[in-house]
C-alpha atoms as a PDB file:
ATOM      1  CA  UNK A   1     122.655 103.097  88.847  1.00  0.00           C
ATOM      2  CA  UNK A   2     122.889 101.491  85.298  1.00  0.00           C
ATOM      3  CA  UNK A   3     123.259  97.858  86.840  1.00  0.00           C
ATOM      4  CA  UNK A   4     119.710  98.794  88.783  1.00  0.00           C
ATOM      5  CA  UNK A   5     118.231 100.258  85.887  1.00  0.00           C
ATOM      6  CA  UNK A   6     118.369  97.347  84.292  1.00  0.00           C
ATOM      7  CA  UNK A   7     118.271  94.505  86.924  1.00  0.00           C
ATOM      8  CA  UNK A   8     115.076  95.970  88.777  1.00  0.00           C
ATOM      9  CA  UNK A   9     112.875  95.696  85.603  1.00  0.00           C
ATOM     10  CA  UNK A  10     114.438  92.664  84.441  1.00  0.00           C
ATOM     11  CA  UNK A  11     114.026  90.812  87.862  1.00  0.00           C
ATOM     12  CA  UNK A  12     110.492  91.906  88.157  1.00  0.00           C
ATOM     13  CA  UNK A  13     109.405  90.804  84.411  1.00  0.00           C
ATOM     14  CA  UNK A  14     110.938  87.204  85.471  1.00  0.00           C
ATOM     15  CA  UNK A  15     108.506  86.899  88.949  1.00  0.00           C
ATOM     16  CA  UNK A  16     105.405  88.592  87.465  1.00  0.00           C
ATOM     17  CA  UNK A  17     105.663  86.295  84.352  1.00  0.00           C
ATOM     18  CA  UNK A  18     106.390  82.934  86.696  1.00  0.00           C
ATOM     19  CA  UNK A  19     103.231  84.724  88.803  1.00  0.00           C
ATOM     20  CA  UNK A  20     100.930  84.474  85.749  1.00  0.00           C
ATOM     21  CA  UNK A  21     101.705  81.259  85.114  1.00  0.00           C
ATOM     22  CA  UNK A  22     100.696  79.271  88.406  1.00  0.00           C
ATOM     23  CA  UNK A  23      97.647  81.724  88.611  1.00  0.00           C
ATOM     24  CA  UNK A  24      96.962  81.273  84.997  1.00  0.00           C
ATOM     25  CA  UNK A  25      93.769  83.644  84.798  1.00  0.00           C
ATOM     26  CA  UNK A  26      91.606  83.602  81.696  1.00  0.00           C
ATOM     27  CA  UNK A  27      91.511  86.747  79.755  1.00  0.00           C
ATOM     28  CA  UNK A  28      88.129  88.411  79.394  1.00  0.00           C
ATOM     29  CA  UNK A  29      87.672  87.437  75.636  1.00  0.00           C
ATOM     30  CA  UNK A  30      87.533  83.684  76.355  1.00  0.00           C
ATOM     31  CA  UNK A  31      85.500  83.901  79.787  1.00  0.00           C
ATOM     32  CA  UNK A  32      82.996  86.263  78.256  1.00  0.00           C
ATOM     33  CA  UNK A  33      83.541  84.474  74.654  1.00  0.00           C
ATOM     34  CA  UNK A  34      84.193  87.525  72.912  1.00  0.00           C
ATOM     35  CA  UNK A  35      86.636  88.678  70.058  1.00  0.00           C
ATOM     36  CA  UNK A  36      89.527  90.353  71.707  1.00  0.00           C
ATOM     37  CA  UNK A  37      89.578  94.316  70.183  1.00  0.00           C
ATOM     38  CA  UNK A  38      93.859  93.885  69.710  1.00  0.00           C
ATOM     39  CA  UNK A  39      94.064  90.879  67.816  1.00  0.00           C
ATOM     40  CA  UNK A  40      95.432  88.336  70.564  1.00  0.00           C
ATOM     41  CA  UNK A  41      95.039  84.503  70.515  1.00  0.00           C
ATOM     42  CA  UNK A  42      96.716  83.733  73.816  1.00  0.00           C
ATOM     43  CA  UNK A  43      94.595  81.518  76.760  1.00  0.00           C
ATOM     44  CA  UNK A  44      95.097  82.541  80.192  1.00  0.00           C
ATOM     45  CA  UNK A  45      97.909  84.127  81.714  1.00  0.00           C
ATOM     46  CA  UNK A  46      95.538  87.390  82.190  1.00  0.00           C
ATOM     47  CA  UNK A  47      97.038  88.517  85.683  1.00  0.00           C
ATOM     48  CA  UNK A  48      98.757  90.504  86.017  1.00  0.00           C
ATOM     49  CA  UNK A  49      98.881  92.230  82.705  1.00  0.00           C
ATOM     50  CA  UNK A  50     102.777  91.848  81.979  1.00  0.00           C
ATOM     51  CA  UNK A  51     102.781  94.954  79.464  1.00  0.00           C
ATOM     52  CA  UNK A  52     101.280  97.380  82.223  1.00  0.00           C
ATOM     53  CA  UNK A  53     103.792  95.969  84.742  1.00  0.00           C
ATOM     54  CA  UNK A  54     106.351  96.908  82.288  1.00  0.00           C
ATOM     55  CA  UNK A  55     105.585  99.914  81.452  1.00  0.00           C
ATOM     56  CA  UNK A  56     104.999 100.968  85.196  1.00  0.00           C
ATOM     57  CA  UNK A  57     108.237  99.303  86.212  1.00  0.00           C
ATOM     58  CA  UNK A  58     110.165 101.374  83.718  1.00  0.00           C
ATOM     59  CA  UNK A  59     108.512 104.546  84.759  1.00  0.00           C
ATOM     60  CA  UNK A  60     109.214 103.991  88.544  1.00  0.00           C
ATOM     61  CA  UNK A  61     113.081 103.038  87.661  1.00  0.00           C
ATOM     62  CA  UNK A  62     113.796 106.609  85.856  1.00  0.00           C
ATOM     63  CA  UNK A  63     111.819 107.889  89.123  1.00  0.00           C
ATOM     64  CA  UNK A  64     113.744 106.556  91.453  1.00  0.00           C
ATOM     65  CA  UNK A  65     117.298 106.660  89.531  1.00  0.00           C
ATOM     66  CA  UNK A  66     116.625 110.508  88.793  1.00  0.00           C
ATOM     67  CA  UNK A  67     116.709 113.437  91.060  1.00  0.00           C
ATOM     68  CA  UNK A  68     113.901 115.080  91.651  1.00  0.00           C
ATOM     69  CA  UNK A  69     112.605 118.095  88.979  1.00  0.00           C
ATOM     70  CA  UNK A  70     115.028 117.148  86.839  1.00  0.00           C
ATOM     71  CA  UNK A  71     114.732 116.746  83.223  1.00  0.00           C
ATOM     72  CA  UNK A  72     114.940 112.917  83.943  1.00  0.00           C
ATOM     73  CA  UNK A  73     112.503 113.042  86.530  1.00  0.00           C
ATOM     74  CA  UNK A  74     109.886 114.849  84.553  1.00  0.00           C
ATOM     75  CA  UNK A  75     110.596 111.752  81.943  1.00  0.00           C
ATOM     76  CA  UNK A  76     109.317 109.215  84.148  1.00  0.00           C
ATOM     77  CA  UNK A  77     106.617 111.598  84.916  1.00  0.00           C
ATOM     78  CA  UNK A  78     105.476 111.081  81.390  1.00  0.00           C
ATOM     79  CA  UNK A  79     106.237 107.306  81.094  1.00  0.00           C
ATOM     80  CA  UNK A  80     103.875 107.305  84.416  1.00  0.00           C
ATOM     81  CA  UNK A  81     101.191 108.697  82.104  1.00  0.00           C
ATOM     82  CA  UNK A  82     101.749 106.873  79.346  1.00  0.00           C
ATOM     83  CA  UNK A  83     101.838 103.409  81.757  1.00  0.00           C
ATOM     84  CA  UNK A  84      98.187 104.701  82.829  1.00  0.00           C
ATOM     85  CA  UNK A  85      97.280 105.129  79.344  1.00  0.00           C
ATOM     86  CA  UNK A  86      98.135 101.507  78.099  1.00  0.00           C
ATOM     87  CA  UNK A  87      96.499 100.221  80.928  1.00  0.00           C
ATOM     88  CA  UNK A  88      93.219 101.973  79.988  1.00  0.00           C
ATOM     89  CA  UNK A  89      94.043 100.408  76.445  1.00  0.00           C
ATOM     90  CA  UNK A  90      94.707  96.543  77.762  1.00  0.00           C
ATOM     91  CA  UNK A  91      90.979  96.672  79.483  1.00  0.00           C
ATOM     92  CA  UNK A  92      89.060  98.540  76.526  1.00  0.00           C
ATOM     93  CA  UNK A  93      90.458  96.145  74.311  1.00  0.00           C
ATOM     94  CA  UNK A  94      89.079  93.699  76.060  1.00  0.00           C
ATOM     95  CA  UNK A  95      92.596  91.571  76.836  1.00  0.00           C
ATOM     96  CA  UNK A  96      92.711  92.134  80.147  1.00  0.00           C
ATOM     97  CA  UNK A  97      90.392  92.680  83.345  1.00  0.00           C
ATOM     98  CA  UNK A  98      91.045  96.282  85.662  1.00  0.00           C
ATOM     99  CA  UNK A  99      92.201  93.617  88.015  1.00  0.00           C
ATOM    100  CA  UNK A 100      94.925  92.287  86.296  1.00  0.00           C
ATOM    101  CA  UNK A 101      96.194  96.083  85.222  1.00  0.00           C
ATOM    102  CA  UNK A 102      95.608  97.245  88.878  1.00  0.00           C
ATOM    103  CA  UNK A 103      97.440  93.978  89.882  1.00  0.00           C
ATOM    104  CA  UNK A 104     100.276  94.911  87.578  1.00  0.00           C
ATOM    105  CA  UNK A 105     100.820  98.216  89.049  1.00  0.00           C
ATOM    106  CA  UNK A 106     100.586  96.962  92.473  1.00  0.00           C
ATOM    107  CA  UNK A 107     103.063  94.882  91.622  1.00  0.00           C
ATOM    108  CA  UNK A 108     105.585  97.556  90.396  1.00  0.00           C
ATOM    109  CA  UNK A 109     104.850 100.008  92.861  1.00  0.00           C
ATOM    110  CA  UNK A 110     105.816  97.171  95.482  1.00  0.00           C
ATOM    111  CA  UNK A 111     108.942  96.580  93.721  1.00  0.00           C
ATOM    112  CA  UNK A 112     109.928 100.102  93.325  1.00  0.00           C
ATOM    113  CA  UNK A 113     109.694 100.430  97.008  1.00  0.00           C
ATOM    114  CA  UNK A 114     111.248  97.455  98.008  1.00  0.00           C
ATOM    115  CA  UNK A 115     114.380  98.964  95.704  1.00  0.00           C
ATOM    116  CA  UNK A 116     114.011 101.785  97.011  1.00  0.00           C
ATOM    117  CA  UNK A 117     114.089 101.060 100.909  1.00  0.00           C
ATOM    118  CA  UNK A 118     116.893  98.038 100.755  1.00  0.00           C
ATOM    119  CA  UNK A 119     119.182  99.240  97.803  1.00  0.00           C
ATOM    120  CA  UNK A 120     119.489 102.711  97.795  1.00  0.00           C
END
Protein backbone atom coordinates (compact mmCIF):
# COMPACT_ATOMS: atom_id res chain seq x y z
CA UNK A 1 0.00 0.00 0.00
CA UNK A 2 2.98 2.44 0.61
CA UNK A 3 4.37 1.86 -3.05
CA UNK A 4 0.55 3.02 -4.21
CA UNK A 5 0.41 5.72 -1.88
CA UNK A 6 2.97 7.21 -3.38
CA UNK A 7 3.03 6.11 -7.09
CA UNK A 8 -0.80 6.97 -7.68
CA UNK A 9 -0.29 10.70 -6.80
CA UNK A 10 3.00 10.89 -8.26
CA UNK A 11 1.88 9.31 -11.66
CA UNK A 12 -1.10 11.51 -11.83
CA UNK A 13 0.88 14.96 -11.04
CA UNK A 14 3.24 13.83 -14.13
CA UNK A 15 -0.03 13.41 -16.82
CA UNK A 16 -2.10 16.33 -15.46
CA UNK A 17 1.04 18.60 -15.62
CA UNK A 18 2.06 17.18 -19.40
CA UNK A 19 -2.07 17.79 -19.85
CA UNK A 20 -1.70 21.52 -19.04
CA UNK A 21 0.91 21.97 -21.12
CA UNK A 22 -0.44 20.95 -24.72
CA UNK A 23 -3.82 22.59 -23.61
CA UNK A 24 -2.02 25.53 -22.26
CA UNK A 25 -5.22 27.56 -21.04
CA UNK A 26 -4.86 31.17 -20.00
CA UNK A 27 -5.58 31.91 -16.45
CA UNK A 28 -8.43 34.31 -15.77
CA UNK A 29 -6.11 37.28 -14.71
CA UNK A 30 -4.53 37.63 -18.17
CA UNK A 31 -7.81 36.85 -20.31
CA UNK A 32 -9.85 39.23 -18.22
CA UNK A 33 -6.54 41.52 -17.65
CA UNK A 34 -6.85 41.60 -14.09
CA UNK A 35 -4.39 41.44 -11.04
CA UNK A 36 -4.40 37.92 -9.81
CA UNK A 37 -5.71 38.13 -5.77
CA UNK A 38 -2.52 35.37 -4.79
CA UNK A 39 0.30 37.02 -6.18
CA UNK A 40 1.05 34.71 -9.34
CA UNK A 41 2.94 35.76 -12.53
CA UNK A 42 2.61 32.52 -14.46
CA UNK A 43 0.88 32.59 -18.35
CA UNK A 44 -1.25 29.79 -19.18
CA UNK A 45 -1.19 26.43 -17.98
CA UNK A 46 -4.74 27.24 -16.18
CA UNK A 47 -6.34 23.65 -16.71
CA UNK A 48 -6.53 21.79 -14.83
CA UNK A 49 -5.59 23.53 -11.66
CA UNK A 50 -2.53 21.21 -10.60
CA UNK A 51 -2.86 22.26 -6.76
CA UNK A 52 -6.65 21.11 -6.62
CA UNK A 53 -5.68 17.89 -8.44
CA UNK A 54 -3.24 17.43 -5.74
CA UNK A 55 -4.92 17.96 -3.06
CA UNK A 56 -7.92 15.76 -4.31
CA UNK A 57 -5.53 13.03 -5.37
CA UNK A 58 -4.09 12.85 -1.89
CA UNK A 59 -7.45 12.78 -0.28
CA UNK A 60 -8.78 9.91 -2.54
CA UNK A 61 -5.34 7.82 -1.86
CA UNK A 62 -5.86 7.79 2.17
CA UNK A 63 -9.60 6.87 0.99
CA UNK A 64 -8.94 4.20 -0.82
CA UNK A 65 -5.71 2.82 1.17
CA UNK A 66 -7.84 3.06 4.52
CA UNK A 67 -10.65 0.97 5.73
CA UNK A 68 -13.64 2.33 6.04
CA UNK A 69 -14.65 4.45 9.56
CA UNK A 70 -11.43 4.25 10.53
CA UNK A 71 -9.41 6.89 12.02
CA UNK A 72 -7.57 7.00 8.59
CA UNK A 73 -10.59 7.08 6.71
CA UNK A 74 -12.14 9.95 8.55
CA UNK A 75 -8.56 11.72 7.58
CA UNK A 76 -9.18 11.70 4.04
CA UNK A 77 -12.61 12.73 4.89
CA UNK A 78 -11.11 15.96 6.02
CA UNK A 79 -8.38 16.31 3.31
CA UNK A 80 -11.69 15.89 0.96
CA UNK A 81 -12.88 19.10 2.62
CA UNK A 82 -10.01 20.83 2.73
CA UNK A 83 -9.37 19.85 -1.33
CA UNK A 84 -12.96 21.59 -1.77
CA UNK A 85 -11.86 24.45 0.17
CA UNK A 86 -8.64 25.32 -1.90
CA UNK A 87 -10.51 24.92 -4.84
CA UNK A 88 -13.02 27.61 -3.76
CA UNK A 89 -9.70 29.61 -2.97
CA UNK A 90 -7.88 29.00 -6.63
CA UNK A 91 -11.23 30.59 -8.38
CA UNK A 92 -11.85 33.58 -5.80
CA UNK A 93 -8.43 34.44 -6.23
CA UNK A 94 -8.91 34.78 -9.48
CA UNK A 95 -5.95 32.10 -10.72
CA UNK A 96 -8.01 29.75 -11.97
CA UNK A 97 -11.52 29.27 -13.79
CA UNK A 98 -14.37 26.60 -11.91
CA UNK A 99 -13.47 24.72 -15.02
CA UNK A 100 -10.08 24.09 -14.51
CA UNK A 101 -10.78 23.14 -10.54
CA UNK A 102 -13.80 20.97 -11.66
CA UNK A 103 -11.40 19.59 -14.37
CA UNK A 104 -8.86 18.83 -11.68
CA UNK A 105 -11.15 16.84 -9.63
CA UNK A 106 -12.49 15.02 -12.50
CA UNK A 107 -9.32 14.15 -13.12
CA UNK A 108 -8.53 12.59 -9.66
CA UNK A 109 -11.70 11.06 -9.15
CA UNK A 110 -10.96 9.18 -12.58
CA UNK A 111 -7.71 8.14 -11.34
CA UNK A 112 -8.81 7.00 -8.02
CA UNK A 113 -11.16 4.72 -9.74
CA UNK A 114 -9.09 3.49 -12.29
CA UNK A 115 -6.69 2.40 -9.06
CA UNK A 116 -9.19 1.29 -7.55
CA UNK A 117 -10.88 -1.17 -10.16
CA UNK A 118 -7.37 -2.56 -11.82
CA UNK A 119 -4.98 -2.55 -8.71
CA UNK A 120 -6.69 -3.43 -5.81
Amino acid sequence: MLALSIIVPLVGFIAVSVFRYIVNRPRPYEKFDMPPVIPKDTHGRSFPSRHVFSAFIIAFTVLICSPAASPLWFTGIALAVLAAIIACVRVISGVHFISDVVGAFVFAAIEAYIVTVFFL
